[in-house]
C-alpha atoms as a PDB file:
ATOM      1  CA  UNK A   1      25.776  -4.244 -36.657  1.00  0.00           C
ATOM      2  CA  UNK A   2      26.954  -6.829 -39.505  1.00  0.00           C
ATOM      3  CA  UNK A   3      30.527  -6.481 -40.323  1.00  0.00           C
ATOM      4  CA  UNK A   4      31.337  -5.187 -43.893  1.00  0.00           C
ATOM      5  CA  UNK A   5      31.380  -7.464 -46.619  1.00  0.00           C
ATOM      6  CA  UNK A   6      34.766  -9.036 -46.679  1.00  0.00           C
ATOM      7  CA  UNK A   7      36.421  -9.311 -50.312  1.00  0.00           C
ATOM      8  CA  UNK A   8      36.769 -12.512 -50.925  1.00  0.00           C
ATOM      9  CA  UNK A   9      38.521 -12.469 -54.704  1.00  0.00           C
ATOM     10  CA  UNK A  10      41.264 -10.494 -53.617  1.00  0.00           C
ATOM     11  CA  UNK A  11      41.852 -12.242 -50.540  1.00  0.00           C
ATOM     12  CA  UNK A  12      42.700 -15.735 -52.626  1.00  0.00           C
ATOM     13  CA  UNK A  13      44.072 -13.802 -54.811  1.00  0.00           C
ATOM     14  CA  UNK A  14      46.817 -12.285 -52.398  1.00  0.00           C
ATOM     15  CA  UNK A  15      47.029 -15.642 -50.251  1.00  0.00           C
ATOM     16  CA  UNK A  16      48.303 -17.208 -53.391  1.00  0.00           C
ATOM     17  CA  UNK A  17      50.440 -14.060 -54.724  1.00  0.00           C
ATOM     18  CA  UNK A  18      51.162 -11.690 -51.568  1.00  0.00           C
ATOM     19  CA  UNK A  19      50.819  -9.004 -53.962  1.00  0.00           C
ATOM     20  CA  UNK A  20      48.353  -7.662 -56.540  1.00  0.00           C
ATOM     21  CA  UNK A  21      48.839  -4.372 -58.592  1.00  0.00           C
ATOM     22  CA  UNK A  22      46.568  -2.587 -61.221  1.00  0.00           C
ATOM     23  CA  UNK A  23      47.680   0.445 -63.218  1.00  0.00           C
ATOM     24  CA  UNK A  24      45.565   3.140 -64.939  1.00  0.00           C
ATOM     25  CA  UNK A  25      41.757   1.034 -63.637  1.00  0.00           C
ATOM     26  CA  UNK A  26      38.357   3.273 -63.982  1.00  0.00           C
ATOM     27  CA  UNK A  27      36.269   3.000 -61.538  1.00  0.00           C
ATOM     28  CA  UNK A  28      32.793   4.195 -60.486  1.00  0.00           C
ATOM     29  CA  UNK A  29      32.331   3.307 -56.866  1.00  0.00           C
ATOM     30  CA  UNK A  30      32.964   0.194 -54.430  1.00  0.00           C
ATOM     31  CA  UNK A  31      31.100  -0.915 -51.640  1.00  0.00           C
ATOM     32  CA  UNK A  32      31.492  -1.192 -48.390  1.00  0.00           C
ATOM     33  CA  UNK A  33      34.685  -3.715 -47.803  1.00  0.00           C
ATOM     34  CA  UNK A  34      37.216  -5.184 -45.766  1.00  0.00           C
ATOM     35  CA  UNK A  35      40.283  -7.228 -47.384  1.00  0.00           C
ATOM     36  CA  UNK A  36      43.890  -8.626 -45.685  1.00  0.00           C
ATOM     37  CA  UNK A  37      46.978  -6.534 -45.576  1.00  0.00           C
ATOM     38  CA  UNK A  38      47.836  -2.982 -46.402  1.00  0.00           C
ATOM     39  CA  UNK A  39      46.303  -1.439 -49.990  1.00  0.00           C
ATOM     40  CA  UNK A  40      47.917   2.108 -51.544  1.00  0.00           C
ATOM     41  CA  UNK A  41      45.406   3.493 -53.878  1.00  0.00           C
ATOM     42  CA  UNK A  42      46.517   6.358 -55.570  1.00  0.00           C
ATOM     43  CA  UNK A  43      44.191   8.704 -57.955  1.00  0.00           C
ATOM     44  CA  UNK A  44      45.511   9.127 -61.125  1.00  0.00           C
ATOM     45  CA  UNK A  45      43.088  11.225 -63.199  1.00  0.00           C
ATOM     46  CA  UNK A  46      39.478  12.701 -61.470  1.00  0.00           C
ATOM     47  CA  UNK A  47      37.553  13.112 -57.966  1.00  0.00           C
ATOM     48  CA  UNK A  48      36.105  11.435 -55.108  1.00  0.00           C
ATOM     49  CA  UNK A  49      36.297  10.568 -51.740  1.00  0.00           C
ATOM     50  CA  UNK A  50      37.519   7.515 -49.852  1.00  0.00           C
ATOM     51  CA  UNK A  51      36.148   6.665 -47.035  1.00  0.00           C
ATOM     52  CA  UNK A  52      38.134   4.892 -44.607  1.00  0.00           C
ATOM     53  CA  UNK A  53      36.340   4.086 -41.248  1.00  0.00           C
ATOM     54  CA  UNK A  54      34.779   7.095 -40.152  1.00  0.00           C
ATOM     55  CA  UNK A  55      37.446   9.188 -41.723  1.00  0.00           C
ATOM     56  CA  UNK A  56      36.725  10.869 -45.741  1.00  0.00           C
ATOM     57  CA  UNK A  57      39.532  11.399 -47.873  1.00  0.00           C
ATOM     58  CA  UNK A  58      39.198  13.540 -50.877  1.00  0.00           C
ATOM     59  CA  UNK A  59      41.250  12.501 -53.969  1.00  0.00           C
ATOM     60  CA  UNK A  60      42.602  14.575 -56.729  1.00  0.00           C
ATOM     61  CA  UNK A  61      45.066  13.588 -59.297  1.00  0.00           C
ATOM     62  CA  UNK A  62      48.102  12.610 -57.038  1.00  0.00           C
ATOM     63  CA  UNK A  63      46.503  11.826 -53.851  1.00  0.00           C
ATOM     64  CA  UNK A  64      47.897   8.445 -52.118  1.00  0.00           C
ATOM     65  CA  UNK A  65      45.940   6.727 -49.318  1.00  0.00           C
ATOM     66  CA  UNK A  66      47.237   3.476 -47.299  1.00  0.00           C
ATOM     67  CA  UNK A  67      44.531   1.886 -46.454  1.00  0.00           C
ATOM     68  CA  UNK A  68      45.794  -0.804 -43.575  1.00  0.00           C
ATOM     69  CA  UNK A  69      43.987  -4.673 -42.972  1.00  0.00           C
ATOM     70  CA  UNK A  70      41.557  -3.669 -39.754  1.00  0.00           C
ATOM     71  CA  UNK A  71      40.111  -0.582 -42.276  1.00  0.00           C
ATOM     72  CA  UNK A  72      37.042  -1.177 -44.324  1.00  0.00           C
ATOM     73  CA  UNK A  73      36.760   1.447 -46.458  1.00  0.00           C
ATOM     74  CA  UNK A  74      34.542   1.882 -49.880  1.00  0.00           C
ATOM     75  CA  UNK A  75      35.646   3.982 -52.848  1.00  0.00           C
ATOM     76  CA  UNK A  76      32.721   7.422 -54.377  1.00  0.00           C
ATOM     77  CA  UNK A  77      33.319   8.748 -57.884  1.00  0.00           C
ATOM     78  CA  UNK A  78      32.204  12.560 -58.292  1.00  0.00           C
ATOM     79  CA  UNK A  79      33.366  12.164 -61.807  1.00  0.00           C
ATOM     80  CA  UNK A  80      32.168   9.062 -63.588  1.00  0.00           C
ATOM     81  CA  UNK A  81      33.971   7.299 -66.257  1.00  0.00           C
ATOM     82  CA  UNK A  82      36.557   9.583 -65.293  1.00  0.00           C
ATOM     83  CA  UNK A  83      38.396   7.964 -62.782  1.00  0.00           C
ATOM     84  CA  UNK A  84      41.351   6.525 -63.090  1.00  0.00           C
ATOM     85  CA  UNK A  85      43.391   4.941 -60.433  1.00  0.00           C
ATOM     86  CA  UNK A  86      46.562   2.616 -59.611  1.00  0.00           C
ATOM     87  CA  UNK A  87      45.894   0.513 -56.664  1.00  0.00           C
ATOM     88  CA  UNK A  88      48.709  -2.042 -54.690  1.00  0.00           C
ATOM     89  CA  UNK A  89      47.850  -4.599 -52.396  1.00  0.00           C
ATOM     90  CA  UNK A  90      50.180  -6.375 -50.659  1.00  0.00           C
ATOM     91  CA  UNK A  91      49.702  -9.600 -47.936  1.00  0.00           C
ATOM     92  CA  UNK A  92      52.918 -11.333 -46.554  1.00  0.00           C
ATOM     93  CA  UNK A  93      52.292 -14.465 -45.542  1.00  0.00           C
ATOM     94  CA  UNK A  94      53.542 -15.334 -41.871  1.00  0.00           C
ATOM     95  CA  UNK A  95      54.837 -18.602 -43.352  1.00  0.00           C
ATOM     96  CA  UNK A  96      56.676 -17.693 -45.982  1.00  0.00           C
ATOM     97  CA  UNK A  97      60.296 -17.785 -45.426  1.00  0.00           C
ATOM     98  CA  UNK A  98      61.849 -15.877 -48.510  1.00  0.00           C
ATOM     99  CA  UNK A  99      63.823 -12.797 -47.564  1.00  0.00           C
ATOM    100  CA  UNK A 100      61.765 -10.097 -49.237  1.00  0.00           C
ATOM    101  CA  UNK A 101      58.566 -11.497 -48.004  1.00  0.00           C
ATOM    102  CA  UNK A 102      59.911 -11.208 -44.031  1.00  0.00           C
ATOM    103  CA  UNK A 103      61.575  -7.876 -45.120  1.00  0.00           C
ATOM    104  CA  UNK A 104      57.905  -6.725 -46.180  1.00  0.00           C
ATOM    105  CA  UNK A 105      56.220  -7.855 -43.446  1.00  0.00           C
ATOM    106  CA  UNK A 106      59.097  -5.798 -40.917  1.00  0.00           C
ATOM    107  CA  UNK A 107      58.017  -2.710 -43.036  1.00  0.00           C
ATOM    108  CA  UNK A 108      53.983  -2.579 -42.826  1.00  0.00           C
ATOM    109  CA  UNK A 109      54.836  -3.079 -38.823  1.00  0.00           C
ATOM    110  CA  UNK A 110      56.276   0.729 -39.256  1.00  0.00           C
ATOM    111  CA  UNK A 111      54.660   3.869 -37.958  1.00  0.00           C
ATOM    112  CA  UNK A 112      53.351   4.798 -41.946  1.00  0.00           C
ATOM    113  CA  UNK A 113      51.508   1.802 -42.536  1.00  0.00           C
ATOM    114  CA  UNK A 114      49.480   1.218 -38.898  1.00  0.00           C
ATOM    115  CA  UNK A 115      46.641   3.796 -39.583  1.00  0.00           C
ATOM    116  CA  UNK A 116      44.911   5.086 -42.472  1.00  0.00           C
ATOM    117  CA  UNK A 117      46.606   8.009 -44.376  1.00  0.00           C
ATOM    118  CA  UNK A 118      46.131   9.868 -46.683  1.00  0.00           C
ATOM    119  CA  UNK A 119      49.236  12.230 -49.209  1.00  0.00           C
ATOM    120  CA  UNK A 120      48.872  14.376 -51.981  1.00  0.00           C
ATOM    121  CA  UNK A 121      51.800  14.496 -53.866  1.00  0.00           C
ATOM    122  CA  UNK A 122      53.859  16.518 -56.168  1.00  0.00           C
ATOM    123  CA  UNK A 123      53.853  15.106 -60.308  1.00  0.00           C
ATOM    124  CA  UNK A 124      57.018  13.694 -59.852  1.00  0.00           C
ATOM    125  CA  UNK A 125      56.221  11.598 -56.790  1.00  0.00           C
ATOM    126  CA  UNK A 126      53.071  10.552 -58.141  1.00  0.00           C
ATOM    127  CA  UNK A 127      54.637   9.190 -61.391  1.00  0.00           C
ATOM    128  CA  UNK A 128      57.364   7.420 -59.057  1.00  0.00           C
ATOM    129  CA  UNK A 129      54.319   5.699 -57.546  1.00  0.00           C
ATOM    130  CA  UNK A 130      52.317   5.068 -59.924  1.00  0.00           C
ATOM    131  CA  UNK A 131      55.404   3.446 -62.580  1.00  0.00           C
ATOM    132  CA  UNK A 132      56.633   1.074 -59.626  1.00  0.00           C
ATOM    133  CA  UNK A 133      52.633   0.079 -59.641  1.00  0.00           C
ATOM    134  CA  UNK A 134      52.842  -0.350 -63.624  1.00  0.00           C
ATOM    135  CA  UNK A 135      55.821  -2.828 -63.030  1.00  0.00           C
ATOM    136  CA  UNK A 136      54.801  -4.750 -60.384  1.00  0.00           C
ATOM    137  CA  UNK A 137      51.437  -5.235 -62.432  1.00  0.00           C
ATOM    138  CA  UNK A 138      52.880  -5.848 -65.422  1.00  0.00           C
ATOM    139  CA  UNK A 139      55.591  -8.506 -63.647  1.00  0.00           C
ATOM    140  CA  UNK A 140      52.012 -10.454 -62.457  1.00  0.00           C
ATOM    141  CA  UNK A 141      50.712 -10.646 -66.132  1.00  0.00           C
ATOM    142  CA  UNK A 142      53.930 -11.702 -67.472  1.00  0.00           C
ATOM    143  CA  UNK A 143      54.885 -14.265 -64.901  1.00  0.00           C
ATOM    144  CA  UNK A 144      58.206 -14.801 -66.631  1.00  0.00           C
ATOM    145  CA  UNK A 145      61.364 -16.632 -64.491  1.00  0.00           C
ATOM    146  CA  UNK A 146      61.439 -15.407 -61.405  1.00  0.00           C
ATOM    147  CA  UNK A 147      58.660 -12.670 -61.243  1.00  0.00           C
ATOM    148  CA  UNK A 148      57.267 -13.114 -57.830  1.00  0.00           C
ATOM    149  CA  UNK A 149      60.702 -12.516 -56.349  1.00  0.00           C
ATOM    150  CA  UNK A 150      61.011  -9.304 -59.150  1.00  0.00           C
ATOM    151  CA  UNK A 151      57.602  -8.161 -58.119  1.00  0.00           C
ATOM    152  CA  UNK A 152      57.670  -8.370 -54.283  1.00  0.00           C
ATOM    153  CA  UNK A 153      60.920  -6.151 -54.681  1.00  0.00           C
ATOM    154  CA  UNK A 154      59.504  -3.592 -56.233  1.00  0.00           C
ATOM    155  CA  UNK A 155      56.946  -3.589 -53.757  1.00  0.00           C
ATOM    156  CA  UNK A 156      59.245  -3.242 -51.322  1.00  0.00           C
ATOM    157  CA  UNK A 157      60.473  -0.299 -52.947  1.00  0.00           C
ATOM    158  CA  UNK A 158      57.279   1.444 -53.569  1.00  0.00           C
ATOM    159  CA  UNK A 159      56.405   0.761 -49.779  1.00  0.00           C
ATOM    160  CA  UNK A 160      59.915   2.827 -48.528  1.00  0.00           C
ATOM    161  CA  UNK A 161      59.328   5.483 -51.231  1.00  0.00           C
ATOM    162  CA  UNK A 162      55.491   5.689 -49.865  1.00  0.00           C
ATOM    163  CA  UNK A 163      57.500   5.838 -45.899  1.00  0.00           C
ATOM    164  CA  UNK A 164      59.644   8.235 -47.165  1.00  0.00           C
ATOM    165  CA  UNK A 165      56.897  10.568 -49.153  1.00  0.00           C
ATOM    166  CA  UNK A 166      54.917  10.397 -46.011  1.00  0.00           C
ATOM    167  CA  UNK A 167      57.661  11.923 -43.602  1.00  0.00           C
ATOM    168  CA  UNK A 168      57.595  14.823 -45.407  1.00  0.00           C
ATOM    169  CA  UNK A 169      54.788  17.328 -44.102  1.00  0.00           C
ATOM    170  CA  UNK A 170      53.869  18.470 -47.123  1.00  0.00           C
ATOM    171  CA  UNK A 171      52.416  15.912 -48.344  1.00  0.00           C
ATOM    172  CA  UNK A 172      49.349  15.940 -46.041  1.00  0.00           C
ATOM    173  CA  UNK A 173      48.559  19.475 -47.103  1.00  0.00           C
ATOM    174  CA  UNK A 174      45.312  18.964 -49.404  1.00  0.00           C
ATOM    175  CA  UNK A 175      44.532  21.610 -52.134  1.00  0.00           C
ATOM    176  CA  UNK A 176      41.956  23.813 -51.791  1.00  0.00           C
ATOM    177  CA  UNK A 177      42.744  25.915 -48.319  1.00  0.00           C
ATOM    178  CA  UNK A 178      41.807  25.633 -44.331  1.00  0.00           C
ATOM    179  CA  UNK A 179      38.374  26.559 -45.092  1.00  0.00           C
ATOM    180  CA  UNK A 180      36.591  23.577 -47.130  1.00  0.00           C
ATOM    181  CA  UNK A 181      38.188  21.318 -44.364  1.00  0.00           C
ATOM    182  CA  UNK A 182      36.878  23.496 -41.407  1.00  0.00           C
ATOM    183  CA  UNK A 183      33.368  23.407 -43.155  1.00  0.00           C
ATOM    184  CA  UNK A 184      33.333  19.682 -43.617  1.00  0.00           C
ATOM    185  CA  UNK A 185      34.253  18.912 -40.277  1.00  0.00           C
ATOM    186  CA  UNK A 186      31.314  21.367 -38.802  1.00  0.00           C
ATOM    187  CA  UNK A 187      28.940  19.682 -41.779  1.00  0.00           C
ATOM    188  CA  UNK A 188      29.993  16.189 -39.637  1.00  0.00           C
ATOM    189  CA  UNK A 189      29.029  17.359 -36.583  1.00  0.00           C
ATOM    190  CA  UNK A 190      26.196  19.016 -37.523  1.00  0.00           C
ATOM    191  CA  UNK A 191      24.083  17.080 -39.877  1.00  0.00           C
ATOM    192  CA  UNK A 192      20.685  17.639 -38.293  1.00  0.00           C
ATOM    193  CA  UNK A 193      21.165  21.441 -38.438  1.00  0.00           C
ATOM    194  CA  UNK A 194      20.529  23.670 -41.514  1.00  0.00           C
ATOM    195  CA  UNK A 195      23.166  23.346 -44.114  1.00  0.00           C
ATOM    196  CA  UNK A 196      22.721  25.934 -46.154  1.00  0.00           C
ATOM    197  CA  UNK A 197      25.751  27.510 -48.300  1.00  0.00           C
ATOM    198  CA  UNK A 198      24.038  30.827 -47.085  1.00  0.00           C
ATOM    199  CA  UNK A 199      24.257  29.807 -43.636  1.00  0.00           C
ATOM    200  CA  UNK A 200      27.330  27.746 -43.312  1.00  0.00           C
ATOM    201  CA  UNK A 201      29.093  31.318 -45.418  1.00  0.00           C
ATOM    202  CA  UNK A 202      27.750  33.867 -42.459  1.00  0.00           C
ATOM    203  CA  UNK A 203      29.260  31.111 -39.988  1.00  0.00           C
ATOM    204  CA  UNK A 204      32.491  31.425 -41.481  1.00  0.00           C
ATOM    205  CA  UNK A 205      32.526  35.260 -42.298  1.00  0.00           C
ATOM    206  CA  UNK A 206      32.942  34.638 -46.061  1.00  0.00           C
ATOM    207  CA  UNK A 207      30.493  34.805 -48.991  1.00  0.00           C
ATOM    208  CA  UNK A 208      28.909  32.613 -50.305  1.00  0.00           C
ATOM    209  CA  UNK A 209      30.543  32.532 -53.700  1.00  0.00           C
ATOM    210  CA  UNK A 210      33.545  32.129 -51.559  1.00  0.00           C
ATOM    211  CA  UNK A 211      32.682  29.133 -50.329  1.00  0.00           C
ATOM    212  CA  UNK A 212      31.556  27.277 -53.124  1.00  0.00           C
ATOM    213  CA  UNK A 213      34.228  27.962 -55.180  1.00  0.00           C
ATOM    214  CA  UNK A 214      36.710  26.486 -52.360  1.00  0.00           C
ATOM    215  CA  UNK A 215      34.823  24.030 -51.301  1.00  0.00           C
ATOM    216  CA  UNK A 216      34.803  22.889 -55.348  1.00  0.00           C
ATOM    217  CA  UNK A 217      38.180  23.342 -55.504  1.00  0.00           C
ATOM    218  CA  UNK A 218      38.869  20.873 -52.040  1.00  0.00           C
ATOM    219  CA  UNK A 219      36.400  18.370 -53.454  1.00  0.00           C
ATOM    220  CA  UNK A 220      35.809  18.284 -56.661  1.00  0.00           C
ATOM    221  CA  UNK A 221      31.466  18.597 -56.047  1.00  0.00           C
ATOM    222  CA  UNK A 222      29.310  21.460 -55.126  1.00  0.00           C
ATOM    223  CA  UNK A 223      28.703  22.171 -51.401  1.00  0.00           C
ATOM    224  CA  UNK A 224      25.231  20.846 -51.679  1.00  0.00           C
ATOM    225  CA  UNK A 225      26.456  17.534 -53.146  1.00  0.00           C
ATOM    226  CA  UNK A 226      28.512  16.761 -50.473  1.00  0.00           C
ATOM    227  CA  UNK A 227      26.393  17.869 -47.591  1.00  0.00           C
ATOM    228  CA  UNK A 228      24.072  15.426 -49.320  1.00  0.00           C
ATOM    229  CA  UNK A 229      26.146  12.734 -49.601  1.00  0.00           C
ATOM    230  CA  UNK A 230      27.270  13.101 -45.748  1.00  0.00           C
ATOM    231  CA  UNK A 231      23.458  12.912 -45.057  1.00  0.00           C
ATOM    232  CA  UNK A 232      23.560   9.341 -46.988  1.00  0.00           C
ATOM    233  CA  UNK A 233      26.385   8.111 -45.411  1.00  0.00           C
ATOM    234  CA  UNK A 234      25.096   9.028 -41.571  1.00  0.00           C
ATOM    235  CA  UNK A 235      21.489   7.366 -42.634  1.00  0.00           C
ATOM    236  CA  UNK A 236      23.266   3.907 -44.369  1.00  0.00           C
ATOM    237  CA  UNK A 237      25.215   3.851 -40.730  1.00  0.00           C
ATOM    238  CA  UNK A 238      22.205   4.221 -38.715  1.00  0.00           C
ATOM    239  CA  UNK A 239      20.010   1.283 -40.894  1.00  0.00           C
ATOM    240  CA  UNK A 240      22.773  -0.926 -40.458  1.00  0.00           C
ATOM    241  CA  UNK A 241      23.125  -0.312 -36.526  1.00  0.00           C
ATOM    242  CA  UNK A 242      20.553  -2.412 -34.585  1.00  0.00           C
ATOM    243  CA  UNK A 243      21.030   0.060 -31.731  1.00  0.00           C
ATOM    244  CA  UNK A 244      19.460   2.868 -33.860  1.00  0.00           C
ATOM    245  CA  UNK A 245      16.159   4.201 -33.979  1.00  0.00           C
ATOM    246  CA  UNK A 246      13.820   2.178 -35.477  1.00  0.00           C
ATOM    247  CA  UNK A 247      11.387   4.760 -37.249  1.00  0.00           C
ATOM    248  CA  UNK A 248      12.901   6.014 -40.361  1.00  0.00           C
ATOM    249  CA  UNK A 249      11.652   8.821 -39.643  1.00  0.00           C
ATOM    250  CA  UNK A 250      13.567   9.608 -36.913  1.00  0.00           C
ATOM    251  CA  UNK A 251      16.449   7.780 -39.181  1.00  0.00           C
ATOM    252  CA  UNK A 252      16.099  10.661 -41.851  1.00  0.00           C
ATOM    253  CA  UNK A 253      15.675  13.798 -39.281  1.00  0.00           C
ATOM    254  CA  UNK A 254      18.736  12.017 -37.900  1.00  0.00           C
ATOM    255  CA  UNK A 255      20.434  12.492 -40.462  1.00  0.00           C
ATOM    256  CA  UNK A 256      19.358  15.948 -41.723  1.00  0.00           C
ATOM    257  CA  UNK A 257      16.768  14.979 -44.015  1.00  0.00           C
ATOM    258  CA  UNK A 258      13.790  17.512 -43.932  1.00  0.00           C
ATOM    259  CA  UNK A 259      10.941  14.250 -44.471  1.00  0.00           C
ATOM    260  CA  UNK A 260      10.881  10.494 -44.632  1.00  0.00           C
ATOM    261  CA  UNK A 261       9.833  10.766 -48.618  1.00  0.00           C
ATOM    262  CA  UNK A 262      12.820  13.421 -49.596  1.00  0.00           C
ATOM    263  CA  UNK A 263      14.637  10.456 -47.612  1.00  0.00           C
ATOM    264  CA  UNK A 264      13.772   7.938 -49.063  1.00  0.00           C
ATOM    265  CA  UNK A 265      13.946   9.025 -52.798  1.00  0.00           C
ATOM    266  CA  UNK A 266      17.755  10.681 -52.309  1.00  0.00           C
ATOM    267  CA  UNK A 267      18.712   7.496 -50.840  1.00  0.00           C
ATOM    268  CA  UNK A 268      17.142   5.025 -53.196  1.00  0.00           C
ATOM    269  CA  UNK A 269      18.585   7.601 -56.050  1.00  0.00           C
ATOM    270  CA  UNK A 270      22.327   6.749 -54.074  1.00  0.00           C
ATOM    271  CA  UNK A 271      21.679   3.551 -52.858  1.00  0.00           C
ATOM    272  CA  UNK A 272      19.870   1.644 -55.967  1.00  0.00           C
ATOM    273  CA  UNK A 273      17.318   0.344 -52.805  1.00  0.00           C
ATOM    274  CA  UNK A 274      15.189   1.611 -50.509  1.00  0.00           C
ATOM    275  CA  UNK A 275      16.019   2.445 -46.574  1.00  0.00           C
ATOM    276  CA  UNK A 276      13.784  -0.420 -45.957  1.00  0.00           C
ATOM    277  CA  UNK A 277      15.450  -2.686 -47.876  1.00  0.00           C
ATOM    278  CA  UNK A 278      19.036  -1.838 -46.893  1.00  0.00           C
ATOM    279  CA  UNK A 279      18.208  -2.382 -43.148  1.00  0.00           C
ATOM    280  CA  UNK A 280      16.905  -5.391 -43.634  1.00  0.00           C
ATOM    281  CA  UNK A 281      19.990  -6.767 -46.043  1.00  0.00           C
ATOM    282  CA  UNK A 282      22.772  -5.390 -43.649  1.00  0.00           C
ATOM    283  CA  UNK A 283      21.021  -5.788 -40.636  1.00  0.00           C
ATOM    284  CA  UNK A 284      20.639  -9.565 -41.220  1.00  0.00           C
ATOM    285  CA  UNK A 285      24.376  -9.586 -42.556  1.00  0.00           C
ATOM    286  CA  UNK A 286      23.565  -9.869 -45.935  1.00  0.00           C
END
């Protein structure tokens, strides 16, 4: 299997900077990506999912994710041109000797920052957050006397208020209830099963208005969307894995799809290509 595309941009960029910030930044997706050091992306305005690995994090206004270096990870919009987020990225360079830079590099060894996470904060955390982003953006832009040394303090700040948000345990309750999480989870590990709202409600013991209105809440999309979009995401791992099945039609019943040509037109409609051509891109490490 090729390895995600590494971002190449942002890794000069932090090589030469240690640290890059953008505040209030619309976005409609990324792909697939790995990058150096530790990122904290925090959602600002809208809905989507982040998916870190093989874990999914759904974002709401105030949800914080660290996103460590091993962690590729790709960003979904379920409301374009709607999103809004404030992202940090920080690298420390091993040979740097400055004080803040070796204090930064002690902190992102800590327990927090090891493994992707994911908060949902109260307003006034979130605007805590998201102003330390503003200035340590707005420090980069300027680049007046001594703004590195201004901007990888605040930085350093912004990591121990993210340390200290995330040993609270409320912060890693997500809206929306128990139930939207224990149906995702079962729609994960059972993708080539029927899906149905109807069905999925009688597993449960709730209606079905029930648990669409929940599972909305939670996520932001209708059940169906997401069940769909889990569908994608198992078939785009499966073209990229040489080990795989090589029929895509045992690819799309794989993945829950009911025939290769519903397959191939919901994933063209997601993917902007067909399954064909996306194994043959990622399977050659394009």
């Amino acid at each position: 299997m090729s390895l995600p595309q590494w971002n190449e941009p942002l890794a000069d960029m932090l090589e030469a900077k240690l640290v890059y910030a953008v505040d209030s930044e619309t976005r409609n997706k990324t792909f697939t990506h790995r990058q150096p050091g530790l990122e904290l992306n925090l959602t600002c305005q809208g809905r989507g999912a982040l998916h870190v690995g093989e874990e999914v994090f759904a974002l709401a206004a105030g949800t914080l994710v660290f996103i460590p270096e091993p962690a590729v990870h790709r960003l979904e919009v379920y409301t374009p041109g709607r999103y809004v987020r404030s992202v940090l990225c920080i690298a420390p360079s091993a040979g740097d000797a400055r004080p803040f830079t070796r204090a930064l590099r002690l902190l992102l060894d800590k327990p927090p920052f090891l493994k992707p996470r994911c908060l949902y904060l109260d307003p006034d955390s979130a605007r805590e957050v998201r102003n330390l982003i503003s200035r340590i953006a707005t420090e980069s832009r300027r680049q007046v006397d001594w703004w590195q040394e201004t901007a990888l303090g605040l930085a350093y700040e912004l990591l121990a208020l993210s340390a200290r948000l995330a040993a609270q345990p409320r912060s890693e309750q997500p809206p929306g209830g128990r139930l939207a999480d224990e149906t995702a989870a079962y729609v994960a590990d059972h993708l080539d099963e029927d899906l149905s709202a109807a069905t999925l409600a009688r597993h449960f013991g709730v209606s079905r208005e029930h648990l669409s209105r929940v599972f909305r809440q939670r996520f932001g999309i209708t059940y169906q969307h997401y069940v769909l979009n889990r569908r994608v995401d198992a078939a785009r791992r499966l073209l990229a894995d040489t080990h795989a099945p090589a029929s895509l039609l045992d690819i799309a019943l794989a993945a829950g799809f009911q025939s290769h040509a519903h397959f191939s037109r919901v994933f063209r409609k997601h993917e902007g290509i067909t399954p064909t051509q996306f194994r043959t891109l990622h399977r050659h490490g394009s």
